[in-house]
PDBML (XML) file of the C-alpha atoms, coordinates in Angstrom:
<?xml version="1.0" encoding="UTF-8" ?>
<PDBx:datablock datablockName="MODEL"
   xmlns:PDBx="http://pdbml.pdb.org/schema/pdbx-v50.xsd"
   xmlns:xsi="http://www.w3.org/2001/XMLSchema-instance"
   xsi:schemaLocation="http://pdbml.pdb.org/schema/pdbx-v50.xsd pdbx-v50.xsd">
   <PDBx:atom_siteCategory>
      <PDBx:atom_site id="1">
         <PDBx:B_iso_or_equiv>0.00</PDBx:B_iso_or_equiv>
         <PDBx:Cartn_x>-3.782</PDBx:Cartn_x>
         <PDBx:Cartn_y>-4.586</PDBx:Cartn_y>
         <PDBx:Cartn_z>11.871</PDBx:Cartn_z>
         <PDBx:auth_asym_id>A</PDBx:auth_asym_id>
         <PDBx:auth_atom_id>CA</PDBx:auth_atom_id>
         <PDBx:auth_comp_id>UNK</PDBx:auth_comp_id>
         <PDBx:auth_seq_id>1</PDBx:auth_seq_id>
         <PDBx:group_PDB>ATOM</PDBx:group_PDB>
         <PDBx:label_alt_id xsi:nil="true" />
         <PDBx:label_asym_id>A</PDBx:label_asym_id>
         <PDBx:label_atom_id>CA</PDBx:label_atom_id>
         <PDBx:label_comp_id>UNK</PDBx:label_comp_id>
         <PDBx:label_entity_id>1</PDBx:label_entity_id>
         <PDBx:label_seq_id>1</PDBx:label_seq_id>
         <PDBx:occupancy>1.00</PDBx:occupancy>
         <PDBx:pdbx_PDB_model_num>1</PDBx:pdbx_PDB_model_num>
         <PDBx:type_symbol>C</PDBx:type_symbol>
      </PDBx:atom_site>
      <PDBx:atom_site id="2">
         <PDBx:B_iso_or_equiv>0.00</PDBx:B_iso_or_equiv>
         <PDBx:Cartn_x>-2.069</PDBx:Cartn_x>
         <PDBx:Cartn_y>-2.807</PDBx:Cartn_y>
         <PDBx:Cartn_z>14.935</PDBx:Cartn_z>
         <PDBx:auth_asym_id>A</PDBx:auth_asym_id>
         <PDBx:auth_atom_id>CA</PDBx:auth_atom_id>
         <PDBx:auth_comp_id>UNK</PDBx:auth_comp_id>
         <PDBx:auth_seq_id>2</PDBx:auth_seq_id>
         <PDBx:group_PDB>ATOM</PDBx:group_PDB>
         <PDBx:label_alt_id xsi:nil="true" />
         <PDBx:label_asym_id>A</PDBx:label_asym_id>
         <PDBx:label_atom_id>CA</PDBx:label_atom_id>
         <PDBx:label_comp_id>UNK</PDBx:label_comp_id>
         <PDBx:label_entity_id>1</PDBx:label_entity_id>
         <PDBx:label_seq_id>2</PDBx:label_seq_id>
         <PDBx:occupancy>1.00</PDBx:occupancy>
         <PDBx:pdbx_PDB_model_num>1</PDBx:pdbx_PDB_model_num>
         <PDBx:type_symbol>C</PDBx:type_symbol>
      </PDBx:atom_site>
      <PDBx:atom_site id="3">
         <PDBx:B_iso_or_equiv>0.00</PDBx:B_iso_or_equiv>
         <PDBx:Cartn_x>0.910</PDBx:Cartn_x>
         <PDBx:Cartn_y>-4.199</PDBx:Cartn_y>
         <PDBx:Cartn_z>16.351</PDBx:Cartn_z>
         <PDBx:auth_asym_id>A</PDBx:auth_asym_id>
         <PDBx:auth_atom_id>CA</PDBx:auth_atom_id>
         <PDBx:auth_comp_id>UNK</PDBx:auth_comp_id>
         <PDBx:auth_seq_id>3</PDBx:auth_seq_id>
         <PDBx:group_PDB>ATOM</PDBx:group_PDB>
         <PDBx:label_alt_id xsi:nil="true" />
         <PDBx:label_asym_id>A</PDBx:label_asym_id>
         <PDBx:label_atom_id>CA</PDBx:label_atom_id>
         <PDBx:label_comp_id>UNK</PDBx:label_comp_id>
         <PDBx:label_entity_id>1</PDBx:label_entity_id>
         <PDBx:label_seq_id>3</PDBx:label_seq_id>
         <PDBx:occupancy>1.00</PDBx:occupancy>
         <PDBx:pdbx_PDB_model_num>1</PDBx:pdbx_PDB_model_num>
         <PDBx:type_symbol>C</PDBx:type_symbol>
      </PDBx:atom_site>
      <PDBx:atom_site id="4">
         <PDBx:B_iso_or_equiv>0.00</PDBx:B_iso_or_equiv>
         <PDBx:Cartn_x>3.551</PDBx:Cartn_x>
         <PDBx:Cartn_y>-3.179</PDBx:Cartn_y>
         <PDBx:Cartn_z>18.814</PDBx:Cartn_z>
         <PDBx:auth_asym_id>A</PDBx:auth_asym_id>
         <PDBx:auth_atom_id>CA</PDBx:auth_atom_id>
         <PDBx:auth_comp_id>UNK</PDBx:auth_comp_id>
         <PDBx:auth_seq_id>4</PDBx:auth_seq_id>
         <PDBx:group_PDB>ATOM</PDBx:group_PDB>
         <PDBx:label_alt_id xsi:nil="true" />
         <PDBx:label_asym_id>A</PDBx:label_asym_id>
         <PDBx:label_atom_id>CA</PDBx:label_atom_id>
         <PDBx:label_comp_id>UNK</PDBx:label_comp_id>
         <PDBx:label_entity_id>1</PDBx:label_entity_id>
         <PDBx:label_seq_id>4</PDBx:label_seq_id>
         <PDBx:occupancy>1.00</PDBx:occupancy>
         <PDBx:pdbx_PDB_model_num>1</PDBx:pdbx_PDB_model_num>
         <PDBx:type_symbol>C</PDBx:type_symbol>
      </PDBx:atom_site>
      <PDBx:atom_site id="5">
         <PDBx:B_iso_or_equiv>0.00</PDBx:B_iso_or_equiv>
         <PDBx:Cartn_x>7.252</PDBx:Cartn_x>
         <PDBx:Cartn_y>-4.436</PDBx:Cartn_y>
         <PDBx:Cartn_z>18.591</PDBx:Cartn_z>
         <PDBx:auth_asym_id>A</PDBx:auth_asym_id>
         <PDBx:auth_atom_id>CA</PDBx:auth_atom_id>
         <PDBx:auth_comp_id>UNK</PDBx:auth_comp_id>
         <PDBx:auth_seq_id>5</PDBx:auth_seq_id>
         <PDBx:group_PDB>ATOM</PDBx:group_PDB>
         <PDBx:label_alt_id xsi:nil="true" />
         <PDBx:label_asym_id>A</PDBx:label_asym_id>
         <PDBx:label_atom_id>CA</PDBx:label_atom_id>
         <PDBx:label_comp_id>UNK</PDBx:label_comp_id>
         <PDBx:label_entity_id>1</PDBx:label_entity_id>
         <PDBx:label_seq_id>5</PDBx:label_seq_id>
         <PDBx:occupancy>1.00</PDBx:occupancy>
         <PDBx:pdbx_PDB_model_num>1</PDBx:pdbx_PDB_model_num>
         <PDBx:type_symbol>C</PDBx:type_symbol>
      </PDBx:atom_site>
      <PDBx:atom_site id="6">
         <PDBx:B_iso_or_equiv>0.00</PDBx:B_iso_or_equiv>
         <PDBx:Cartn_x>8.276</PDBx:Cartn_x>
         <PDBx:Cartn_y>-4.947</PDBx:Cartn_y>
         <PDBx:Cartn_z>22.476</PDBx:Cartn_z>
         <PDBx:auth_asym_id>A</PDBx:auth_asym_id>
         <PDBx:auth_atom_id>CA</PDBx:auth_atom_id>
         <PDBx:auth_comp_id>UNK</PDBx:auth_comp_id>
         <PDBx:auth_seq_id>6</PDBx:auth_seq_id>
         <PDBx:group_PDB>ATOM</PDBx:group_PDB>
         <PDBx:label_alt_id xsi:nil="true" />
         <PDBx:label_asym_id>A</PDBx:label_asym_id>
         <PDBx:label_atom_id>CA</PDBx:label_atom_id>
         <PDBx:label_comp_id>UNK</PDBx:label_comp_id>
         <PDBx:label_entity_id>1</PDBx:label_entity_id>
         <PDBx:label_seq_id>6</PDBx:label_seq_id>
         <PDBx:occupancy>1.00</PDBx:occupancy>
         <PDBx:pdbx_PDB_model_num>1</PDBx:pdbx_PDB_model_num>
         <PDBx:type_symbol>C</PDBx:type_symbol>
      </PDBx:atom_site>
      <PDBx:atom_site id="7">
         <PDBx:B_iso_or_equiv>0.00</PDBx:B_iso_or_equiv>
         <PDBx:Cartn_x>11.828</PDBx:Cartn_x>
         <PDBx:Cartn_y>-5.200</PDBx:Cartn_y>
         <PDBx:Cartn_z>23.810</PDBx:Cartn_z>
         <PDBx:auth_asym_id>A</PDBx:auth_asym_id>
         <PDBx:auth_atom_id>CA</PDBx:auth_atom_id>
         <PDBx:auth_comp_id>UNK</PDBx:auth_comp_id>
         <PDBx:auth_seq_id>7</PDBx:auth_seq_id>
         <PDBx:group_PDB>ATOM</PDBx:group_PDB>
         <PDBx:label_alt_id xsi:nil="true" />
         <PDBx:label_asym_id>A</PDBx:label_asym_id>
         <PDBx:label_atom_id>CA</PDBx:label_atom_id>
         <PDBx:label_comp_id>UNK</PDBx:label_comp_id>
         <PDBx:label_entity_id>1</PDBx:label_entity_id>
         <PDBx:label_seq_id>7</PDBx:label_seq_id>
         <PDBx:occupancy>1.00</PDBx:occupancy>
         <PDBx:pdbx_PDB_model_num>1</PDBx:pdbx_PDB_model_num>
         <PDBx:type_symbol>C</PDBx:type_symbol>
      </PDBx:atom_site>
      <PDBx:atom_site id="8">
         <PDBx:B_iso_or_equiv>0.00</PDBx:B_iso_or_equiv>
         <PDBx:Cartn_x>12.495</PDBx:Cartn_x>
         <PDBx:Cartn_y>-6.933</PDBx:Cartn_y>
         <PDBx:Cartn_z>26.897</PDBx:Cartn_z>
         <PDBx:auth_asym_id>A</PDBx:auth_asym_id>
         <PDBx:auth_atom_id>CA</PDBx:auth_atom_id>
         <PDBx:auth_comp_id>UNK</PDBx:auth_comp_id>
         <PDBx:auth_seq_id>8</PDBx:auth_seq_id>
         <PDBx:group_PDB>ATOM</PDBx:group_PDB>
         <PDBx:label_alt_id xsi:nil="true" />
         <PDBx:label_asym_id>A</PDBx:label_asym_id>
         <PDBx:label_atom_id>CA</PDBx:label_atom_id>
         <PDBx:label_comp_id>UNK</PDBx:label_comp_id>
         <PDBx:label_entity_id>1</PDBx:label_entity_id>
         <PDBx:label_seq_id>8</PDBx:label_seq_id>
         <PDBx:occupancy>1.00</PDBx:occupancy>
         <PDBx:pdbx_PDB_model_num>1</PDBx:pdbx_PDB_model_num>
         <PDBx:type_symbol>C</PDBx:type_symbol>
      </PDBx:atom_site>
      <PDBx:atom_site id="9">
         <PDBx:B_iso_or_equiv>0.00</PDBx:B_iso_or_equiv>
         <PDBx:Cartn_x>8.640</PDBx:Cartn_x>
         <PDBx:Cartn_y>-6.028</PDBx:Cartn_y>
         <PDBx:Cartn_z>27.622</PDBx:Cartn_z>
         <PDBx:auth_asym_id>A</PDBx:auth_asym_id>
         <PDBx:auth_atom_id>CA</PDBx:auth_atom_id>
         <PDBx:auth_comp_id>UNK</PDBx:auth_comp_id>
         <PDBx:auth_seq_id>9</PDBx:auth_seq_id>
         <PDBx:group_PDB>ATOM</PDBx:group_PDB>
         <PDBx:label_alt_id xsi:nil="true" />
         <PDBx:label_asym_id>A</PDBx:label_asym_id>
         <PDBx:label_atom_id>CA</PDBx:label_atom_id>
         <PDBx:label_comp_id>UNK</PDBx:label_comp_id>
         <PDBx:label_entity_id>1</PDBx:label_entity_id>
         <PDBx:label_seq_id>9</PDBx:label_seq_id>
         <PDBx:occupancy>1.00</PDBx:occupancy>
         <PDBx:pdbx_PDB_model_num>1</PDBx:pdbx_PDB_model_num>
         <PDBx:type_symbol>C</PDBx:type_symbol>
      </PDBx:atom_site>
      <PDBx:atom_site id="10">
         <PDBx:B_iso_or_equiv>0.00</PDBx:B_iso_or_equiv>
         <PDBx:Cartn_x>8.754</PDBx:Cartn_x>
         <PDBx:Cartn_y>-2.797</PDBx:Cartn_y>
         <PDBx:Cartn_z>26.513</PDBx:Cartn_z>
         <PDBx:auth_asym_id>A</PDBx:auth_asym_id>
         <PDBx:auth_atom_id>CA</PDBx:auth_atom_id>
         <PDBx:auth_comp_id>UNK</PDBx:auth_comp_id>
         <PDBx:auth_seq_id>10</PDBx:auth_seq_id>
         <PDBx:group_PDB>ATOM</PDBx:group_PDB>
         <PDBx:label_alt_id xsi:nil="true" />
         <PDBx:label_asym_id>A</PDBx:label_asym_id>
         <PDBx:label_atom_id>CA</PDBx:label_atom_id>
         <PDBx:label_comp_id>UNK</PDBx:label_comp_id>
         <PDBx:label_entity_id>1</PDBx:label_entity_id>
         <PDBx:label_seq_id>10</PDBx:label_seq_id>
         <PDBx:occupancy>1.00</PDBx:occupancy>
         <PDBx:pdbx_PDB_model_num>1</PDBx:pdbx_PDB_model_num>
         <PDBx:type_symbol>C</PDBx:type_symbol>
      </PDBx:atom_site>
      <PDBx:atom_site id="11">
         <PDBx:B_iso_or_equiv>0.00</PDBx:B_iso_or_equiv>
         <PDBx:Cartn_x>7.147</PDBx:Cartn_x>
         <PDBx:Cartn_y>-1.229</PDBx:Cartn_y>
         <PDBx:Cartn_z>23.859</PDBx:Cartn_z>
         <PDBx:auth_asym_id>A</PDBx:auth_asym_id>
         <PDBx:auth_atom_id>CA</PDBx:auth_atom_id>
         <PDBx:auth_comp_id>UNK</PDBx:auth_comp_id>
         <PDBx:auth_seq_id>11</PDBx:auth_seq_id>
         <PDBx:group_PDB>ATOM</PDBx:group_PDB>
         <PDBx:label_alt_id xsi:nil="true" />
         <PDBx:label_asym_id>A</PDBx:label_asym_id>
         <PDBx:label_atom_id>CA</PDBx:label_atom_id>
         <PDBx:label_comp_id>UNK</PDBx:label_comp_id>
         <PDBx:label_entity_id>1</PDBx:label_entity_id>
         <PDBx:label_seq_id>11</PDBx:label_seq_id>
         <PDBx:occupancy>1.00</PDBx:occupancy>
         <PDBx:pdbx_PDB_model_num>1</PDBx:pdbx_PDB_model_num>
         <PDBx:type_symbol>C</PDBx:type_symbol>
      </PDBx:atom_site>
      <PDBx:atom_site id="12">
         <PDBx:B_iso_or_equiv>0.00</PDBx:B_iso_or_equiv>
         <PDBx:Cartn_x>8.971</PDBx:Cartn_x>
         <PDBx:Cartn_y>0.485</PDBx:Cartn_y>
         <PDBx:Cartn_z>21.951</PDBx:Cartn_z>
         <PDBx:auth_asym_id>A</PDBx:auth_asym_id>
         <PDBx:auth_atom_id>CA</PDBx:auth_atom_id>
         <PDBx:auth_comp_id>UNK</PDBx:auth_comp_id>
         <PDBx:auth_seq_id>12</PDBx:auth_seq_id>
         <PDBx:group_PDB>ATOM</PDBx:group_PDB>
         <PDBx:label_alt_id xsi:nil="true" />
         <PDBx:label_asym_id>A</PDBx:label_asym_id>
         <PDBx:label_atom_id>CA</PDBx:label_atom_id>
         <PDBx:label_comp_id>UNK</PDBx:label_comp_id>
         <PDBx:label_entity_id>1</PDBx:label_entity_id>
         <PDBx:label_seq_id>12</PDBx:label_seq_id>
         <PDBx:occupancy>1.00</PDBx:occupancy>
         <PDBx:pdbx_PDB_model_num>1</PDBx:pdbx_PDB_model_num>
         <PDBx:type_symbol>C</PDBx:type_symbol>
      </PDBx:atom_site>
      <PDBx:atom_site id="13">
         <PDBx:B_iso_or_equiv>0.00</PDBx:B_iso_or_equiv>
         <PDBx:Cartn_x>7.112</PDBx:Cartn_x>
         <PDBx:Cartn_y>0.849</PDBx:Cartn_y>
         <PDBx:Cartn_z>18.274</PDBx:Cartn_z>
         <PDBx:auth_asym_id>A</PDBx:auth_asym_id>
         <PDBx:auth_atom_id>CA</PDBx:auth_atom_id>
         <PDBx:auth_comp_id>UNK</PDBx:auth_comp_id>
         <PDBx:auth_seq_id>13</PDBx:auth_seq_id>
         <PDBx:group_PDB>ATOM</PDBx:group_PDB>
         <PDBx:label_alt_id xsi:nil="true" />
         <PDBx:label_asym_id>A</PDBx:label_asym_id>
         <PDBx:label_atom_id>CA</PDBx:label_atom_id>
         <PDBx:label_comp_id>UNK</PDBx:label_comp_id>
         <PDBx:label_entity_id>1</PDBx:label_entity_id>
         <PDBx:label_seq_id>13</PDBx:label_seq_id>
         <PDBx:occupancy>1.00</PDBx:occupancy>
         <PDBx:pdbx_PDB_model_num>1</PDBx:pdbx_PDB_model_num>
         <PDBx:type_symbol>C</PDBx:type_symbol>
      </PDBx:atom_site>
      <PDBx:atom_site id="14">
         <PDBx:B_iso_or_equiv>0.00</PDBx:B_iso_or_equiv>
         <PDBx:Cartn_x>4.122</PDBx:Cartn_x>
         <PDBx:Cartn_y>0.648</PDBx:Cartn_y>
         <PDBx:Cartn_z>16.920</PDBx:Cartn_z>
         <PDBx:auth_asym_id>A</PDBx:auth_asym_id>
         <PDBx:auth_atom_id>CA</PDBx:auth_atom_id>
         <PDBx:auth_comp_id>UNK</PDBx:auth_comp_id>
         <PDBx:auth_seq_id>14</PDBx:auth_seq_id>
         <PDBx:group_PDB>ATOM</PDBx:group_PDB>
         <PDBx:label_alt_id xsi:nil="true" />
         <PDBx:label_asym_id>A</PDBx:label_asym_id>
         <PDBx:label_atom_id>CA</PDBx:label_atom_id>
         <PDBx:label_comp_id>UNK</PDBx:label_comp_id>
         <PDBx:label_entity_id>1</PDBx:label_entity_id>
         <PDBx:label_seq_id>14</PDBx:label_seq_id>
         <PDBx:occupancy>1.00</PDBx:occupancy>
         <PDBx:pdbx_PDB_model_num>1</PDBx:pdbx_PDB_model_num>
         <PDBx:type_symbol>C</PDBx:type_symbol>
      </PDBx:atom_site>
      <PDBx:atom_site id="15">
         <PDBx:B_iso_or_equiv>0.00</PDBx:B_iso_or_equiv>
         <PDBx:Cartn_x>2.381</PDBx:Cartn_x>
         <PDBx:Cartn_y>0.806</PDBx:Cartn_y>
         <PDBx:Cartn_z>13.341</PDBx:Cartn_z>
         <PDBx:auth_asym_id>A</PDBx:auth_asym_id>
         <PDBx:auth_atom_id>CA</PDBx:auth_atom_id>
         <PDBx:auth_comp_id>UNK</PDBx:auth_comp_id>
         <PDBx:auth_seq_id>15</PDBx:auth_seq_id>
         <PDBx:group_PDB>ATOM</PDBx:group_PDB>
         <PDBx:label_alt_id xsi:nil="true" />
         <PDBx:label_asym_id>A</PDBx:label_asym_id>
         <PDBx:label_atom_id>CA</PDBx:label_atom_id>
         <PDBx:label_comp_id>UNK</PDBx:label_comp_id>
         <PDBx:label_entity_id>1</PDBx:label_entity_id>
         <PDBx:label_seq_id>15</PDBx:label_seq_id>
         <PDBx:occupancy>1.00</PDBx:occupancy>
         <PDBx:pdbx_PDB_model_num>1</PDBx:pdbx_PDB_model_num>
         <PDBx:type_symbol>C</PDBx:type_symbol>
      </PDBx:atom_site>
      <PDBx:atom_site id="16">
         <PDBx:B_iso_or_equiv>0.00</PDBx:B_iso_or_equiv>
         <PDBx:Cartn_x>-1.906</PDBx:Cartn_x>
         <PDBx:Cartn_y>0.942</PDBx:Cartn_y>
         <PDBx:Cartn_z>13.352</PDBx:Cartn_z>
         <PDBx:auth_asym_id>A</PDBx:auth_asym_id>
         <PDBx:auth_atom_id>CA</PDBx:auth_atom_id>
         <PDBx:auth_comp_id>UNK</PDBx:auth_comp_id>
         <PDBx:auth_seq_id>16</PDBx:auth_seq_id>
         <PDBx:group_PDB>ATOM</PDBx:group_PDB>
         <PDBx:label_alt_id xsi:nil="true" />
         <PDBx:label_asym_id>A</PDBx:label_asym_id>
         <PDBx:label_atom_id>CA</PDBx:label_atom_id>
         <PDBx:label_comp_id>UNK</PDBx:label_comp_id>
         <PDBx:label_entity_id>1</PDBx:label_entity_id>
         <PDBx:label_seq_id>16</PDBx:label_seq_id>
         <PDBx:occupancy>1.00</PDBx:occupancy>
         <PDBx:pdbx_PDB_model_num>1</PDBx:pdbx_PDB_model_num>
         <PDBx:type_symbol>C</PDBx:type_symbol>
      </PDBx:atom_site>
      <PDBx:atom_site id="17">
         <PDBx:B_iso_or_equiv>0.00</PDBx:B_iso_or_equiv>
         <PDBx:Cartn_x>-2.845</PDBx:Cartn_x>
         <PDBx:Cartn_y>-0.318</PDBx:Cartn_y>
         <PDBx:Cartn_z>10.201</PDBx:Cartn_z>
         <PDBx:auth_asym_id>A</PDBx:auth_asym_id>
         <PDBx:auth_atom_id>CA</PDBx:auth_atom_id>
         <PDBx:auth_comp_id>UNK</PDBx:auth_comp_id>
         <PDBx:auth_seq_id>17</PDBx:auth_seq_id>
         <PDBx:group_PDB>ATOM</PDBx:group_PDB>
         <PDBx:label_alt_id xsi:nil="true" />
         <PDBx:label_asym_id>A</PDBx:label_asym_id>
         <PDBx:label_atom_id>CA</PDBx:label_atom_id>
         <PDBx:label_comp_id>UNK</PDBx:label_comp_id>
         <PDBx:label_entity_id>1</PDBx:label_entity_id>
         <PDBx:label_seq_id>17</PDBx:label_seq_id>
         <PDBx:occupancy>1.00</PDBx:occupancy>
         <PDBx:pdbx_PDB_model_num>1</PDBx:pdbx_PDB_model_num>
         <PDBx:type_symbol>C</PDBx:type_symbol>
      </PDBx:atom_site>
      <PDBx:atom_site id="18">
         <PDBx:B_iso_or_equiv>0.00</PDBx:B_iso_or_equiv>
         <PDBx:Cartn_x>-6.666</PDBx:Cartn_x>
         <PDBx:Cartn_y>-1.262</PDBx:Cartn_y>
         <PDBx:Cartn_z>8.322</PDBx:Cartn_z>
         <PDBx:auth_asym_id>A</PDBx:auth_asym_id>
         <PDBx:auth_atom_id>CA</PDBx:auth_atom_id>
         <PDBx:auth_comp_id>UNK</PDBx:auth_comp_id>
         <PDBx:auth_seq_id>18</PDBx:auth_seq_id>
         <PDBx:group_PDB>ATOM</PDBx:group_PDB>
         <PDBx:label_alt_id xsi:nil="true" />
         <PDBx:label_asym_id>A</PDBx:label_asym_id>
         <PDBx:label_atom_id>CA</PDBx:label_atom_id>
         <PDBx:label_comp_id>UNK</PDBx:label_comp_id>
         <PDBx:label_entity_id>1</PDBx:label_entity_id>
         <PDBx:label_seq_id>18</PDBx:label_seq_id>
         <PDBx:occupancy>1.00</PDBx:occupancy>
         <PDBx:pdbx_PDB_model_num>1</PDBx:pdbx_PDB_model_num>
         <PDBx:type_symbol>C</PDBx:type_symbol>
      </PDBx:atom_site>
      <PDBx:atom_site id="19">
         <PDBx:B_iso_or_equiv>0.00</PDBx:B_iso_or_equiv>
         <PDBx:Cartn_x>-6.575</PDBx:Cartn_x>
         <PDBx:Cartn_y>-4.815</PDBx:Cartn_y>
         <PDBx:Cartn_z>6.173</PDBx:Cartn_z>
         <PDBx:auth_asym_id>A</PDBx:auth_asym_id>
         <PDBx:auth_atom_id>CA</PDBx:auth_atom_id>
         <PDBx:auth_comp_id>UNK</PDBx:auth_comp_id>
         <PDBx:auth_seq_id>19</PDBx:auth_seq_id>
         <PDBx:group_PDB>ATOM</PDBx:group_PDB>
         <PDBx:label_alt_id xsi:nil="true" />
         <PDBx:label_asym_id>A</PDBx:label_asym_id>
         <PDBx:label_atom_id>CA</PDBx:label_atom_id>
         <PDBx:label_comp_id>UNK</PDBx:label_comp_id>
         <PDBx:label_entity_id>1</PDBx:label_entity_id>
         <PDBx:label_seq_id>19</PDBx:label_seq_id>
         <PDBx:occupancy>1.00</PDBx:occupancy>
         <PDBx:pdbx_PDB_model_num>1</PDBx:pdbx_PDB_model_num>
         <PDBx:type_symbol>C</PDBx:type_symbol>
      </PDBx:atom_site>
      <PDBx:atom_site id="20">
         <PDBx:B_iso_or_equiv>0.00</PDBx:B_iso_or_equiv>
         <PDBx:Cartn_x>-9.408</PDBx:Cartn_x>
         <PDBx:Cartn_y>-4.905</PDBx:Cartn_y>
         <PDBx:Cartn_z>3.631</PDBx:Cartn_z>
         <PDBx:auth_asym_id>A</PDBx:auth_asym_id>
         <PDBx:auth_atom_id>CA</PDBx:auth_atom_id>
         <PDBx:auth_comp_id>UNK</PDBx:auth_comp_id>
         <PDBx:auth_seq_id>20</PDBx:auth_seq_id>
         <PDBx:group_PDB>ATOM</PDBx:group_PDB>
         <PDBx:label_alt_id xsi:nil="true" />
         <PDBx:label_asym_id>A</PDBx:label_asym_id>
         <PDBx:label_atom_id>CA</PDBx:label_atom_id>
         <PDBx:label_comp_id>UNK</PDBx:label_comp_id>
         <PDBx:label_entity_id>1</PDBx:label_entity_id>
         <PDBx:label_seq_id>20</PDBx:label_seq_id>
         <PDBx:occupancy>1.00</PDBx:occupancy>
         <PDBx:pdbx_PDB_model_num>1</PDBx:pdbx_PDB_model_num>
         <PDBx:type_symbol>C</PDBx:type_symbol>
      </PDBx:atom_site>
      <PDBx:atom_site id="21">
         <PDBx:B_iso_or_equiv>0.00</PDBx:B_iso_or_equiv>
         <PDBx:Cartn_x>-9.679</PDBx:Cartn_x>
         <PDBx:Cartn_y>-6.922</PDBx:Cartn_y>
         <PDBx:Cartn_z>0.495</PDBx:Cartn_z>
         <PDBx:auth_asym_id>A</PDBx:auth_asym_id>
         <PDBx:auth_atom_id>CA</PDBx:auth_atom_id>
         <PDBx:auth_comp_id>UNK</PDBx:auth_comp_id>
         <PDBx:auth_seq_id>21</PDBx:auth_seq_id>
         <PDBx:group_PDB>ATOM</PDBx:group_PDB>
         <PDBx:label_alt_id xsi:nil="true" />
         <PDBx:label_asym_id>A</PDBx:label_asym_id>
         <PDBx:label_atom_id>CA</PDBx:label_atom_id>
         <PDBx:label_comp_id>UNK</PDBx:label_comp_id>
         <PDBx:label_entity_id>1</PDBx:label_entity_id>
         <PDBx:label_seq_id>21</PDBx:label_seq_id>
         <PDBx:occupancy>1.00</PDBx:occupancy>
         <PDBx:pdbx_PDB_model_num>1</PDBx:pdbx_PDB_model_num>
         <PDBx:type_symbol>C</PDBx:type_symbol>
      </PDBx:atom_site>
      <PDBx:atom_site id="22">
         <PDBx:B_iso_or_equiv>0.00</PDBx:B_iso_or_equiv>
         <PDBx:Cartn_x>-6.309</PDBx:Cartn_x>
         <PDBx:Cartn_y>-8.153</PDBx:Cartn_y>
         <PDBx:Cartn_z>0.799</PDBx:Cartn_z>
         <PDBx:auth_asym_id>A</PDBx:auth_asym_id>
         <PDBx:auth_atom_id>CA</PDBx:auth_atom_id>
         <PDBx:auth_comp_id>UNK</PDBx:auth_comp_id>
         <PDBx:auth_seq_id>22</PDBx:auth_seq_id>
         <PDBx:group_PDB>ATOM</PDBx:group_PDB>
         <PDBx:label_alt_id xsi:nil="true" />
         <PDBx:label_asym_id>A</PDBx:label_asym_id>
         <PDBx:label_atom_id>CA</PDBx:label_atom_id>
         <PDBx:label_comp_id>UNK</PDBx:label_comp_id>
         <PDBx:label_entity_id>1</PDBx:label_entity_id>
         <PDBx:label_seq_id>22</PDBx:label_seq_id>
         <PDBx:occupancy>1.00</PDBx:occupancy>
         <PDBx:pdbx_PDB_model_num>1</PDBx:pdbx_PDB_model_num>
         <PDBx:type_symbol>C</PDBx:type_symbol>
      </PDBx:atom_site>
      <PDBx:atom_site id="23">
         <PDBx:B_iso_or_equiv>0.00</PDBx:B_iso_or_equiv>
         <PDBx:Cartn_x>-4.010</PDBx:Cartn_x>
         <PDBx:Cartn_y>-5.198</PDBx:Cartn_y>
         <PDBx:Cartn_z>1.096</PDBx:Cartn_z>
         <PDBx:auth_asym_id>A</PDBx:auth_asym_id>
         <PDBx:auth_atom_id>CA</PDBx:auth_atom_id>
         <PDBx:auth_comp_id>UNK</PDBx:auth_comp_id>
         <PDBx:auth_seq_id>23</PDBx:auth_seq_id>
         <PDBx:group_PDB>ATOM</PDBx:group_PDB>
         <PDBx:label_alt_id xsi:nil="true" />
         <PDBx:label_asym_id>A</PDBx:label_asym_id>
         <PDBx:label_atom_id>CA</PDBx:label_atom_id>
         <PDBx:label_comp_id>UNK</PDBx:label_comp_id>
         <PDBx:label_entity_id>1</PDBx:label_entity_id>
         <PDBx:label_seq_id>23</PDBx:label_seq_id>
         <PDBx:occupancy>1.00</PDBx:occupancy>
         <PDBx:pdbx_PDB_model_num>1</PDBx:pdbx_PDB_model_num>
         <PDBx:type_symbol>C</PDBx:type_symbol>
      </PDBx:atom_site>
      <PDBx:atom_site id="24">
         <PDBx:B_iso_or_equiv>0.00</PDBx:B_iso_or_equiv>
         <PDBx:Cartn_x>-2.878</PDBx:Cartn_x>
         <PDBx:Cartn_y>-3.317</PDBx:Cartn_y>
         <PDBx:Cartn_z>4.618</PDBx:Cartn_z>
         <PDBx:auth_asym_id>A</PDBx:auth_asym_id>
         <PDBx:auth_atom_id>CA</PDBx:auth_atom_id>
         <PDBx:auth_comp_id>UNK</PDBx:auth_comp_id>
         <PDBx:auth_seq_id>24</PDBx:auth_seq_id>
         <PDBx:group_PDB>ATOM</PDBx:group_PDB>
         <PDBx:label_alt_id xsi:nil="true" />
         <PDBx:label_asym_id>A</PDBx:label_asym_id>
         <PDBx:label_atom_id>CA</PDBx:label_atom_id>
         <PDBx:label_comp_id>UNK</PDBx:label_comp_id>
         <PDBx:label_entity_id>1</PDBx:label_entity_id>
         <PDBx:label_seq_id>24</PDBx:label_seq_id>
         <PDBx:occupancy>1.00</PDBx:occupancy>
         <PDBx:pdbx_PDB_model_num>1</PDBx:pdbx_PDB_model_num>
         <PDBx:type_symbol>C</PDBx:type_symbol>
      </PDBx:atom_site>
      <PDBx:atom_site id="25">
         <PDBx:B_iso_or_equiv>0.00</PDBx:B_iso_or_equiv>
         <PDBx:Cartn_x>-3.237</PDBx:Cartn_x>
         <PDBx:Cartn_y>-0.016</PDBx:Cartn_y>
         <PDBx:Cartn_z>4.757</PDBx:Cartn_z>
         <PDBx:auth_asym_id>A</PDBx:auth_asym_id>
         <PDBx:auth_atom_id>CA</PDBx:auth_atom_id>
         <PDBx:auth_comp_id>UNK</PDBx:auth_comp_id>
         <PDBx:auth_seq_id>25</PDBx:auth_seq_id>
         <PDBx:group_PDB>ATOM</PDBx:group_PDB>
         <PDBx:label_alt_id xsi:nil="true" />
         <PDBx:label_asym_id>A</PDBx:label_asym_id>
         <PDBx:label_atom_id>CA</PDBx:label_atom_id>
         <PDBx:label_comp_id>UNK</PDBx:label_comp_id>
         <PDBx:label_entity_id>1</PDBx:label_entity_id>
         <PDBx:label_seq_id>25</PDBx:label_seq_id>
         <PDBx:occupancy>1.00</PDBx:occupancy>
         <PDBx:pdbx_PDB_model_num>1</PDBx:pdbx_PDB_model_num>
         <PDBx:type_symbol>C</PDBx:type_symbol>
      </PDBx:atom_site>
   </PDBx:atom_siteCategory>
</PDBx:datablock>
């Protein structure tokens, strides 16, 4: 679960995350 929040193309945050059994770490 890694995702990037972009503004007007650019990122500008990201959070890296690991999804087992259900929950996001």
């Amino acid at each position: 679960d890694f995702h990037t929040l972009t503004v007007d193309g650019v990122p500008v945050a990201h959070q890296f995350c690991a999804r087992y059994q259900g929950t996001s770490f």
